[in-house]
N, C-alpha and C. Protein backbone atom coordinates (compact mmCIF):
# COMPACT_ATOMS: atom_id res chain seq x y z
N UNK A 1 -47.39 -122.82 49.55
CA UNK A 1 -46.21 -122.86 50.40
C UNK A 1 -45.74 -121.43 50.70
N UNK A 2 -45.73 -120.84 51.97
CA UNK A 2 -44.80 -119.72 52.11
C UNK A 2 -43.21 -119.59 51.96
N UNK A 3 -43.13 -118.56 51.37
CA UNK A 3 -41.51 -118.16 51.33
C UNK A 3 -40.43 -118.47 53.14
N UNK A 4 -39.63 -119.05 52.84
CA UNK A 4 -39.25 -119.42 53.64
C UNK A 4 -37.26 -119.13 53.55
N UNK A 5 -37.06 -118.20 54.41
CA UNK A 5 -35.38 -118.18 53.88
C UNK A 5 -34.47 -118.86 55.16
N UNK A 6 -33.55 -119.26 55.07
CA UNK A 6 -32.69 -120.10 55.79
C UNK A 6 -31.34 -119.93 56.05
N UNK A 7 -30.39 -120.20 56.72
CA UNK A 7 -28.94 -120.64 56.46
C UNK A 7 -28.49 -121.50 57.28
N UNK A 8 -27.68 -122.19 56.98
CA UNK A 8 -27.03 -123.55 57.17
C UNK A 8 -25.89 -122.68 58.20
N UNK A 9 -25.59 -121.23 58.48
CA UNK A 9 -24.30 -120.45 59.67
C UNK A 9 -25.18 -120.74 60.47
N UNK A 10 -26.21 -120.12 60.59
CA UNK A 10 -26.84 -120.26 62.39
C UNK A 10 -28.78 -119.83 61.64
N UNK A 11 -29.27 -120.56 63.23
CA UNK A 11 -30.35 -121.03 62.61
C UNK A 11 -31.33 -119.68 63.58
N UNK A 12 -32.93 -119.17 62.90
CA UNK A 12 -33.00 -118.26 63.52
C UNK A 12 -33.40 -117.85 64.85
N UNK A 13 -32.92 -116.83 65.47
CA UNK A 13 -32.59 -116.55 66.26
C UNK A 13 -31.32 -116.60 67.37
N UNK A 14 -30.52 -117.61 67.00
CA UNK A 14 -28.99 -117.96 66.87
C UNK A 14 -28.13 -116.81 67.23
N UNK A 15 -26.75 -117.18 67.57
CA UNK A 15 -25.27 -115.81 67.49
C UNK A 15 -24.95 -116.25 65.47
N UNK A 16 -24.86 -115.16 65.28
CA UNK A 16 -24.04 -114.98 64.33
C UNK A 16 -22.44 -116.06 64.18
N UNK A 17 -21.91 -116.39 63.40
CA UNK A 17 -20.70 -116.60 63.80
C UNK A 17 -20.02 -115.66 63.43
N UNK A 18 -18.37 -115.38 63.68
CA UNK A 18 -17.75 -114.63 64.04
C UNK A 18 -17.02 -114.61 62.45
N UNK A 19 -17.08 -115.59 61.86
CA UNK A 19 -16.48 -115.43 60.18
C UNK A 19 -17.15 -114.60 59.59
N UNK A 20 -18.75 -114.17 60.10
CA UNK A 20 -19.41 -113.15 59.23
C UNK A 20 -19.56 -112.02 59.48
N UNK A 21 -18.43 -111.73 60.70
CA UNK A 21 -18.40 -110.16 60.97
C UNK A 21 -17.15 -109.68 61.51
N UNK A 22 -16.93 -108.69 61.42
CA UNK A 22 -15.99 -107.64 61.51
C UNK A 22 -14.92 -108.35 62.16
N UNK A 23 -15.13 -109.46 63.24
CA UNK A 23 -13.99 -109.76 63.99
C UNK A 23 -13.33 -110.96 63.34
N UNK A 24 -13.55 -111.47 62.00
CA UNK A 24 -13.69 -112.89 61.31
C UNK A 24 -13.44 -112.32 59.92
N UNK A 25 -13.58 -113.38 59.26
CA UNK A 25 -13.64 -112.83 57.47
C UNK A 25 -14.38 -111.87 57.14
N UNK A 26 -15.27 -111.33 57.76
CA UNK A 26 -16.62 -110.94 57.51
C UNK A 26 -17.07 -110.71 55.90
N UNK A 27 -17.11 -112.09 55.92
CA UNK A 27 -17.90 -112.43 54.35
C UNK A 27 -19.26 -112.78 54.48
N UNK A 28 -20.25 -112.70 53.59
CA UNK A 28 -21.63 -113.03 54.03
C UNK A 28 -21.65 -114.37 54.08
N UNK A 29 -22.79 -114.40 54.71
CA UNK A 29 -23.38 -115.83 55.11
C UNK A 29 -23.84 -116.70 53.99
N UNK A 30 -24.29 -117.98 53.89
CA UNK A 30 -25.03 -118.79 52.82
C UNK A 30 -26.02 -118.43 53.27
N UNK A 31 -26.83 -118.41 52.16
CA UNK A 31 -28.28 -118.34 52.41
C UNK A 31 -29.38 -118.65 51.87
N UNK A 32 -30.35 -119.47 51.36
CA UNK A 32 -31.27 -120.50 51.06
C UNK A 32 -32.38 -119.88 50.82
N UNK A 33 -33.42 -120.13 50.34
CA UNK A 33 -35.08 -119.70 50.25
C UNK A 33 -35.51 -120.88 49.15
N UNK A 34 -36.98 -121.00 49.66
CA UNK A 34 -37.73 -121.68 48.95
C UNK A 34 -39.41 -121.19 49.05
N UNK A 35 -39.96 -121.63 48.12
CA UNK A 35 -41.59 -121.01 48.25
C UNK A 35 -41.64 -119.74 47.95
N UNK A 36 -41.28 -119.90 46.67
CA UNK A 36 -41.19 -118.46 45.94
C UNK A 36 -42.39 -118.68 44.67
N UNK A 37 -43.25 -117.29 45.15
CA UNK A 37 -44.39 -117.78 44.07
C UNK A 37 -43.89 -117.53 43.14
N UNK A 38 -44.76 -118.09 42.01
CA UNK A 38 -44.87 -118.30 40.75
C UNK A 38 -45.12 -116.94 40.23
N UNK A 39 -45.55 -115.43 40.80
CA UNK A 39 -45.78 -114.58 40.06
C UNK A 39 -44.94 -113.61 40.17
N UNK A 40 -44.01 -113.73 40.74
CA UNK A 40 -42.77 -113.30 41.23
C UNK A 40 -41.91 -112.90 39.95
N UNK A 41 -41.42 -111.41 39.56
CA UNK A 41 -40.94 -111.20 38.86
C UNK A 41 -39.04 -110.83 38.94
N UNK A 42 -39.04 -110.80 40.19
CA UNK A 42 -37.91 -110.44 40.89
C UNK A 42 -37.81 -110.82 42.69
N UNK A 43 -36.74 -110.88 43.10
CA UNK A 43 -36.41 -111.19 44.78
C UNK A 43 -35.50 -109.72 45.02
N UNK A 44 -35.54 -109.26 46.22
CA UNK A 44 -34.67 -108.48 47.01
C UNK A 44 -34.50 -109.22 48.91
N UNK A 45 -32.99 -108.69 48.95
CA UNK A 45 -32.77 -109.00 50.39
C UNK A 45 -32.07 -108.00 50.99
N UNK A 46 -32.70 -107.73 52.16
CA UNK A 46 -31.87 -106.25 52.68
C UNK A 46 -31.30 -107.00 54.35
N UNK A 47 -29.63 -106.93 54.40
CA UNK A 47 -29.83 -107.44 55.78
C UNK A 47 -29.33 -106.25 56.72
N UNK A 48 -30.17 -106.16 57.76
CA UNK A 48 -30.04 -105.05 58.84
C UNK A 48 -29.77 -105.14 60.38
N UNK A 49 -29.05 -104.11 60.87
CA UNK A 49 -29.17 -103.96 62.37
C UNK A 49 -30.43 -103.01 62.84
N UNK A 50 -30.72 -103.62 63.56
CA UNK A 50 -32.36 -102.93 63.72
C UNK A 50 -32.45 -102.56 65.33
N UNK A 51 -31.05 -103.10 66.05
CA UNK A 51 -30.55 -102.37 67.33
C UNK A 51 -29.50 -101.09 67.06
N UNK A 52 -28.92 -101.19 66.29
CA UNK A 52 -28.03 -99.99 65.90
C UNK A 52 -28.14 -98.51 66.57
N UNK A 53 -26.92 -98.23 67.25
CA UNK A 53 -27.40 -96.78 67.97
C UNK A 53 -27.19 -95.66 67.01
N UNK A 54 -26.66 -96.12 65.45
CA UNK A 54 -27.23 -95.21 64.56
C UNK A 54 -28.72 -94.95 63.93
N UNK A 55 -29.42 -95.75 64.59
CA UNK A 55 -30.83 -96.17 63.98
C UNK A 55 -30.60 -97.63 62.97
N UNK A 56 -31.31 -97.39 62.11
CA UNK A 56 -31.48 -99.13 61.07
C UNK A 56 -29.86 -99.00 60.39
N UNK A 57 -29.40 -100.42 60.61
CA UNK A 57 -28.02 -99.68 59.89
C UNK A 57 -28.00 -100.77 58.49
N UNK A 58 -27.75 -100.70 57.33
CA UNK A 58 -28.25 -101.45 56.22
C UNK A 58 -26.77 -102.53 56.42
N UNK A 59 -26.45 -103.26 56.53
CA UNK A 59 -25.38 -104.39 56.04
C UNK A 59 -25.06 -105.09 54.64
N UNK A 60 -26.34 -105.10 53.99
CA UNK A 60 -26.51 -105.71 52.59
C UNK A 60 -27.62 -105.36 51.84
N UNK A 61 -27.75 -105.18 50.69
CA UNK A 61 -28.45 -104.28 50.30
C UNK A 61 -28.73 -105.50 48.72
N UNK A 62 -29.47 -106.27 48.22
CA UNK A 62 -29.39 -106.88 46.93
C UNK A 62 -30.72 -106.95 46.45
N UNK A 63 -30.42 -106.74 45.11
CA UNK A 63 -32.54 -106.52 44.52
C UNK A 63 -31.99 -106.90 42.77
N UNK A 64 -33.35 -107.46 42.20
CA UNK A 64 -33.60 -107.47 40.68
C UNK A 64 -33.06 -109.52 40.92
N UNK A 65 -32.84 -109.80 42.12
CA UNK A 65 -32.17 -111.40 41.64
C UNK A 65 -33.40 -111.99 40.96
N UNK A 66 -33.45 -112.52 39.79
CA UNK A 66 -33.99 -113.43 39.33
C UNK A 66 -34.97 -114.33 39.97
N UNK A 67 -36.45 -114.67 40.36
CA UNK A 67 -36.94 -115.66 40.64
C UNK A 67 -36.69 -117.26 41.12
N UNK A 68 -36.06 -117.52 39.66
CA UNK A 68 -35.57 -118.96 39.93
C UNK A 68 -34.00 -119.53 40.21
N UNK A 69 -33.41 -118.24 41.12
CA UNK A 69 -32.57 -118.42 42.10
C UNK A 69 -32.85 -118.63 42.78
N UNK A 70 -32.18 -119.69 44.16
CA UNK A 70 -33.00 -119.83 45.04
C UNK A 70 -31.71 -119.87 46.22
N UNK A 71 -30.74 -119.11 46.16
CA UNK A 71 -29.65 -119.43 47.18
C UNK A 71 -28.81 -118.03 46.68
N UNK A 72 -27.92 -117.80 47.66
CA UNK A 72 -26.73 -116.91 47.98
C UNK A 72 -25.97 -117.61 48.46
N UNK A 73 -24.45 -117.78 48.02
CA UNK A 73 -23.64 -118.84 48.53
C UNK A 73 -22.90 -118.15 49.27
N UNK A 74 -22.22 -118.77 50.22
CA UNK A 74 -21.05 -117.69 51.60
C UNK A 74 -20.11 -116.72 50.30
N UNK A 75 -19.74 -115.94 51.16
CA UNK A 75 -18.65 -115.19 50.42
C UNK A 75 -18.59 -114.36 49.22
N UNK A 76 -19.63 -114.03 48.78
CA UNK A 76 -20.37 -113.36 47.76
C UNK A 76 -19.39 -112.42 47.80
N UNK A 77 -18.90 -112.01 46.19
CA UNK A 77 -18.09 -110.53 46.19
C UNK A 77 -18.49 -109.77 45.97
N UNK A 78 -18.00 -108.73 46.52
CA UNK A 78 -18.40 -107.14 46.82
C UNK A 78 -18.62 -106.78 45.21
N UNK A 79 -18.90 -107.18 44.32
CA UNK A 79 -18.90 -106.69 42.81
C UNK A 79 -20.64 -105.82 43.00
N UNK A 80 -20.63 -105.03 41.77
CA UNK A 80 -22.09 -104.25 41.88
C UNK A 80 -23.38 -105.28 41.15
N UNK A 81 -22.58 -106.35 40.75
CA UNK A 81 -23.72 -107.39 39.96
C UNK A 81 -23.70 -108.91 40.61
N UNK A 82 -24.61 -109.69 40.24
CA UNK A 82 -24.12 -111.06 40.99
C UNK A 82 -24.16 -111.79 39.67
N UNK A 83 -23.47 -112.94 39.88
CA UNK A 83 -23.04 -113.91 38.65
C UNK A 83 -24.33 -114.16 38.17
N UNK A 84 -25.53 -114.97 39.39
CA UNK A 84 -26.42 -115.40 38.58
C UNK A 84 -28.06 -114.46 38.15
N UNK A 85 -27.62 -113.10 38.32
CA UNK A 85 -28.54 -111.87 38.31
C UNK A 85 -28.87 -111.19 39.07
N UNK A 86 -29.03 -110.66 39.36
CA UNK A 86 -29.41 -109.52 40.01
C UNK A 86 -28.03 -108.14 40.72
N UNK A 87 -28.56 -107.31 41.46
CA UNK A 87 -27.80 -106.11 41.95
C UNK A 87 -26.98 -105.69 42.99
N UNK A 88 -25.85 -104.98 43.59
CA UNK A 88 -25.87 -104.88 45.00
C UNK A 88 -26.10 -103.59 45.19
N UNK A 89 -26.00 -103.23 46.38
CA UNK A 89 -26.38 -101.69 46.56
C UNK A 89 -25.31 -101.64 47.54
N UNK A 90 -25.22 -100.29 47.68
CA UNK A 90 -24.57 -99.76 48.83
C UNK A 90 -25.14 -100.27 50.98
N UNK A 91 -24.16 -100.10 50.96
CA UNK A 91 -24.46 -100.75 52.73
C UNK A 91 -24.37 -99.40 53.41
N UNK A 92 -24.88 -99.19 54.40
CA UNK A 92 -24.44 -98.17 55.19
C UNK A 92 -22.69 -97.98 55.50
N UNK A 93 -21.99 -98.56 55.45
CA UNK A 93 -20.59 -98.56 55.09
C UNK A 93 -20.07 -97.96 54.39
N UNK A 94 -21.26 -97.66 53.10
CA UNK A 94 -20.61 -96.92 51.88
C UNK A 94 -19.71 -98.22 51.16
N UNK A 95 -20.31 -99.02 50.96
CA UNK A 95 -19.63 -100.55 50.06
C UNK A 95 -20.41 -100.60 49.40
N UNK A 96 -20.36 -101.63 48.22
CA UNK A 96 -21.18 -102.68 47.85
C UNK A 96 -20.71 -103.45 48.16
N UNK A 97 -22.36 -104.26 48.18
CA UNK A 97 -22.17 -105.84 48.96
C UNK A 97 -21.85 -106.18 50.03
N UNK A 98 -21.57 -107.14 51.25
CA UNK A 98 -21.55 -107.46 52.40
C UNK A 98 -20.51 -106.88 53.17
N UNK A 99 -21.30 -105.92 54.42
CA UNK A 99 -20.25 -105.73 55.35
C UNK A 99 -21.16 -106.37 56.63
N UNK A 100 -20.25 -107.13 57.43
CA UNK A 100 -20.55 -108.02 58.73
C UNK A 100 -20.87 -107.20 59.71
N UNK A 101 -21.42 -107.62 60.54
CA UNK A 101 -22.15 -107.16 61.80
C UNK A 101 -20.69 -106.44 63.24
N UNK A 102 -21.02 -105.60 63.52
CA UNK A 102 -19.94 -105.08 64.20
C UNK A 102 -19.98 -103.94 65.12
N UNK A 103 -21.52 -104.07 65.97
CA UNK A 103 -21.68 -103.38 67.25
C UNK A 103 -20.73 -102.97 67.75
N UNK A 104 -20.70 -101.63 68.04
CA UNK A 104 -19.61 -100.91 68.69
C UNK A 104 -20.37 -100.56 70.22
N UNK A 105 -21.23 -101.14 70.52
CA UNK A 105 -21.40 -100.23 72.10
C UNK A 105 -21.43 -101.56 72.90
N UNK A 106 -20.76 -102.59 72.63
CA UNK A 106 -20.63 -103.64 73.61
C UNK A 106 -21.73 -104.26 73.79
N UNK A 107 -22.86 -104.08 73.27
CA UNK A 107 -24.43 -105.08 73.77
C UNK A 107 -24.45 -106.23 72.21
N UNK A 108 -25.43 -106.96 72.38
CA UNK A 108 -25.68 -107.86 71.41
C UNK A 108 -26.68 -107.06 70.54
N UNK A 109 -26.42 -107.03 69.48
CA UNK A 109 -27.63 -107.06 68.08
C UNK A 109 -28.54 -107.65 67.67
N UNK A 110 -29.74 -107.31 67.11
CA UNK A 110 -30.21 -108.37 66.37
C UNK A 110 -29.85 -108.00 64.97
N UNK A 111 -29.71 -108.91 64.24
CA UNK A 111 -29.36 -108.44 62.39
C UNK A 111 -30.91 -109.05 62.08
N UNK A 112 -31.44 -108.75 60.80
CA UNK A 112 -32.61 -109.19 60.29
C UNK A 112 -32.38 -109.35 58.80
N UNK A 113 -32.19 -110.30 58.28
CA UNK A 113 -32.45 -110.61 56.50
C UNK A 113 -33.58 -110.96 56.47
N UNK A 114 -34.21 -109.63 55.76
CA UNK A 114 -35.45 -109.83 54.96
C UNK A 114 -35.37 -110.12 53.67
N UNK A 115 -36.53 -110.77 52.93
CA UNK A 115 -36.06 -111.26 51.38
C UNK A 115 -37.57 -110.98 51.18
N UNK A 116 -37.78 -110.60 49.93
CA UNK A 116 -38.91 -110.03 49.66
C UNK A 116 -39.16 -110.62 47.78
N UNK A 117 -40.08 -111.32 47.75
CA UNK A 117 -40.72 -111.53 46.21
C UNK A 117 -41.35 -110.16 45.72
N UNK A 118 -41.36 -109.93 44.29
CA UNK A 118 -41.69 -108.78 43.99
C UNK A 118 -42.45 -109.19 42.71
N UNK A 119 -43.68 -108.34 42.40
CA UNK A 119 -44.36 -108.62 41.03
C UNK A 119 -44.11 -107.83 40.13
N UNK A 120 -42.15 -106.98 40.10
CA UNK A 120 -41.71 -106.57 39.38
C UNK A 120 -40.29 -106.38 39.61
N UNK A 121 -39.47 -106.08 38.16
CA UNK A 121 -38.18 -106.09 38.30
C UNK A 121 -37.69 -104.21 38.79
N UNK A 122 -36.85 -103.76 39.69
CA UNK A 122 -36.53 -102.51 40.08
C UNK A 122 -36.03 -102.07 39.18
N UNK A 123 -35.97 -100.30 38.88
CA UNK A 123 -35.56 -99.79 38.09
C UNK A 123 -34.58 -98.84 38.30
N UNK A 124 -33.64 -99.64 39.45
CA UNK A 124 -32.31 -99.27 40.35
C UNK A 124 -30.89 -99.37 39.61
N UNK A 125 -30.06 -98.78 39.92
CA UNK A 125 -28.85 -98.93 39.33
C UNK A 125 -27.92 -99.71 40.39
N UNK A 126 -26.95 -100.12 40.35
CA UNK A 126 -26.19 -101.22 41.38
C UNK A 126 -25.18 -100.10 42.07
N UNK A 127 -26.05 -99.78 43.54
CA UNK A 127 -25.27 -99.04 44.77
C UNK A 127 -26.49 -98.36 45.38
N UNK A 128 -27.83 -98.78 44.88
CA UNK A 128 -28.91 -98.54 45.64
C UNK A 128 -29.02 -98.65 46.81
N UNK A 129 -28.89 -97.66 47.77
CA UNK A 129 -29.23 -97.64 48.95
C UNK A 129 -30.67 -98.49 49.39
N UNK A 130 -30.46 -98.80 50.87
CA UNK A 130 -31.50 -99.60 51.80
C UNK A 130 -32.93 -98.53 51.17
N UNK A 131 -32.52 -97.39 51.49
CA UNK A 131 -33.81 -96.26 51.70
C UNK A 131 -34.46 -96.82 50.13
N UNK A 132 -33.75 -96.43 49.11
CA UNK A 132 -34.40 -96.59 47.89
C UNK A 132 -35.17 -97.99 47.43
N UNK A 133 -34.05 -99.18 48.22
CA UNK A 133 -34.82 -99.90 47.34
C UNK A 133 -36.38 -100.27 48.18
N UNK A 134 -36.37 -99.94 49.60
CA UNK A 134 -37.62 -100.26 50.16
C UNK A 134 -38.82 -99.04 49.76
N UNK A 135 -38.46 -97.84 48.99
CA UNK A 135 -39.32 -97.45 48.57
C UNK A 135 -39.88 -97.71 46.91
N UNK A 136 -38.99 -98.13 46.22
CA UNK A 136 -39.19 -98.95 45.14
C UNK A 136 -40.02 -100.46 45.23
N UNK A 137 -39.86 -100.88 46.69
CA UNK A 137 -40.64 -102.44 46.24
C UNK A 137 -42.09 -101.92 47.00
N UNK A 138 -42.22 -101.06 47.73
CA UNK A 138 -43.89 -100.35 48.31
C UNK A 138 -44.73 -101.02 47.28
N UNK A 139 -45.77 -101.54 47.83
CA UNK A 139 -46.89 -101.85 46.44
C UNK A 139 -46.73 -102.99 45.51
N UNK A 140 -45.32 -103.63 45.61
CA UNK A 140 -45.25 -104.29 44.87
C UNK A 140 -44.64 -105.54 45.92
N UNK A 141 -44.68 -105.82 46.52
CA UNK A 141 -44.30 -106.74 47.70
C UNK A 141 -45.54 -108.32 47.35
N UNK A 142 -44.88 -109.10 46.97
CA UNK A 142 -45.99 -110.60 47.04
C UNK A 142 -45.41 -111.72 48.04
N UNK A 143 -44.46 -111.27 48.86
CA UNK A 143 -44.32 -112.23 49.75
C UNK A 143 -42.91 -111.83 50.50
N UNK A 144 -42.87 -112.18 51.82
CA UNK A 144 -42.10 -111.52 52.53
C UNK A 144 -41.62 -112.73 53.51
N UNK A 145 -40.00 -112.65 54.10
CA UNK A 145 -40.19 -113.74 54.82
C UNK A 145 -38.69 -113.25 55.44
N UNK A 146 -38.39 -113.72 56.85
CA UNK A 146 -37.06 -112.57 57.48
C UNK A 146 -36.74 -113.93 58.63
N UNK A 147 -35.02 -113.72 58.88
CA UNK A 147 -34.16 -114.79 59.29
C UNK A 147 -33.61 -113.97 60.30
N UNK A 148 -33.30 -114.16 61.79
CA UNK A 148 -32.55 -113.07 62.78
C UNK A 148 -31.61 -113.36 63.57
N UNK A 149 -30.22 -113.16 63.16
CA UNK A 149 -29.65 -113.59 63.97
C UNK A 149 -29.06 -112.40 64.79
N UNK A 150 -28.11 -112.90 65.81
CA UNK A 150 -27.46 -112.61 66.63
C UNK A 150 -25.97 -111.71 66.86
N UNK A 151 -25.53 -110.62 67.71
CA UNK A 151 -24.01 -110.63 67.53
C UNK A 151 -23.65 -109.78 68.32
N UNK A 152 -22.66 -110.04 69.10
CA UNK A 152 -21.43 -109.17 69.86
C UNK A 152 -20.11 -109.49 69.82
N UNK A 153 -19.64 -108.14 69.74
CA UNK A 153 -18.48 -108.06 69.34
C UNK A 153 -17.63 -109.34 70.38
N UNK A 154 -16.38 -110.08 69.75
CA UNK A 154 -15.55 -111.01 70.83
C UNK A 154 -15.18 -109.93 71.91
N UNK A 155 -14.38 -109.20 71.82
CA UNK A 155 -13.89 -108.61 73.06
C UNK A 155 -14.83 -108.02 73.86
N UNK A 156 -15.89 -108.23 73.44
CA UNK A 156 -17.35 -107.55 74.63
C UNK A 156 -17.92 -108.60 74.98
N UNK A 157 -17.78 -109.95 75.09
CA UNK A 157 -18.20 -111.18 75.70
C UNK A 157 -17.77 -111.88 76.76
């Protein structure tokens, strides 16, 4: 079975809704996966703007979750750890943990959550930047699988 990640906000390729960004709660989204191999020692999920006229802009940054997790529930707090394991890192925001989607040049985005199985646990501290942890999982990547949604700002619609 391939890794497969999901959410029950919008399905992929979808708008974002507006609770998960800047103009709304902007709390993260729920988010689902299944078909996580068995040799899998760890998960990471990095979610990004990959239109950004700063270049890649990181939104969420999480690594070391446990295997036999298999969900992120809405609203996740900004804490540097998660209840059921694993890390957050820093966002391009300079946060930990979820900051929402929030194009400033008036066009639509694409965001991309990638989630990545790993055949090892990172040896990151919690505020790991995007840059670090994708050079930490290099080489060690066993399965890869990415969700894309949508977003413009309300007053640019």
């Amino acid at each position: 079975m391939a890794l497969e990640i999901r959410s029950t906000a919008f399905e992929d390729g979808e708008m974002i809704p507006s609770q998960y960004t800047c103009d709304g709660d902007d709390v993260s989204p729920p988010l689902t996966w299944l078909g996580v191999s068995e040799e899998a020692k760890s998960l990471a999920l990095i979610f990004e703007d990959i239109d950004s006229v700063e270049g890649v802009w990181s939104h969420w940054v999480v690594f070391d979750v446990p295997p036999d997790v298999n969900m992120l529930p809405e609203a996740v707090s900004p804490s540097k750890t998660l209840s059921k394991g694993g890390a957050q890192g820093r966002n391009d925001f300079g946060n930990f943990g979820y900051g929402g989607p929030c194009p400033s040049d008036g066009k639509t985005h694409r965001y991309v959550i990638r989630l990545y199985t790993l055949d090892t646990e990172l040896s990151l501290e919690p505020g790991a930047t995007r840059e670090e942890v994708l050079d930490c999982i290099e080489g060690h990547i066993l399965q890869q699988s990415e969700l894309m949604g949508r977003y413009r700002r309300l007053a640019d619609r």
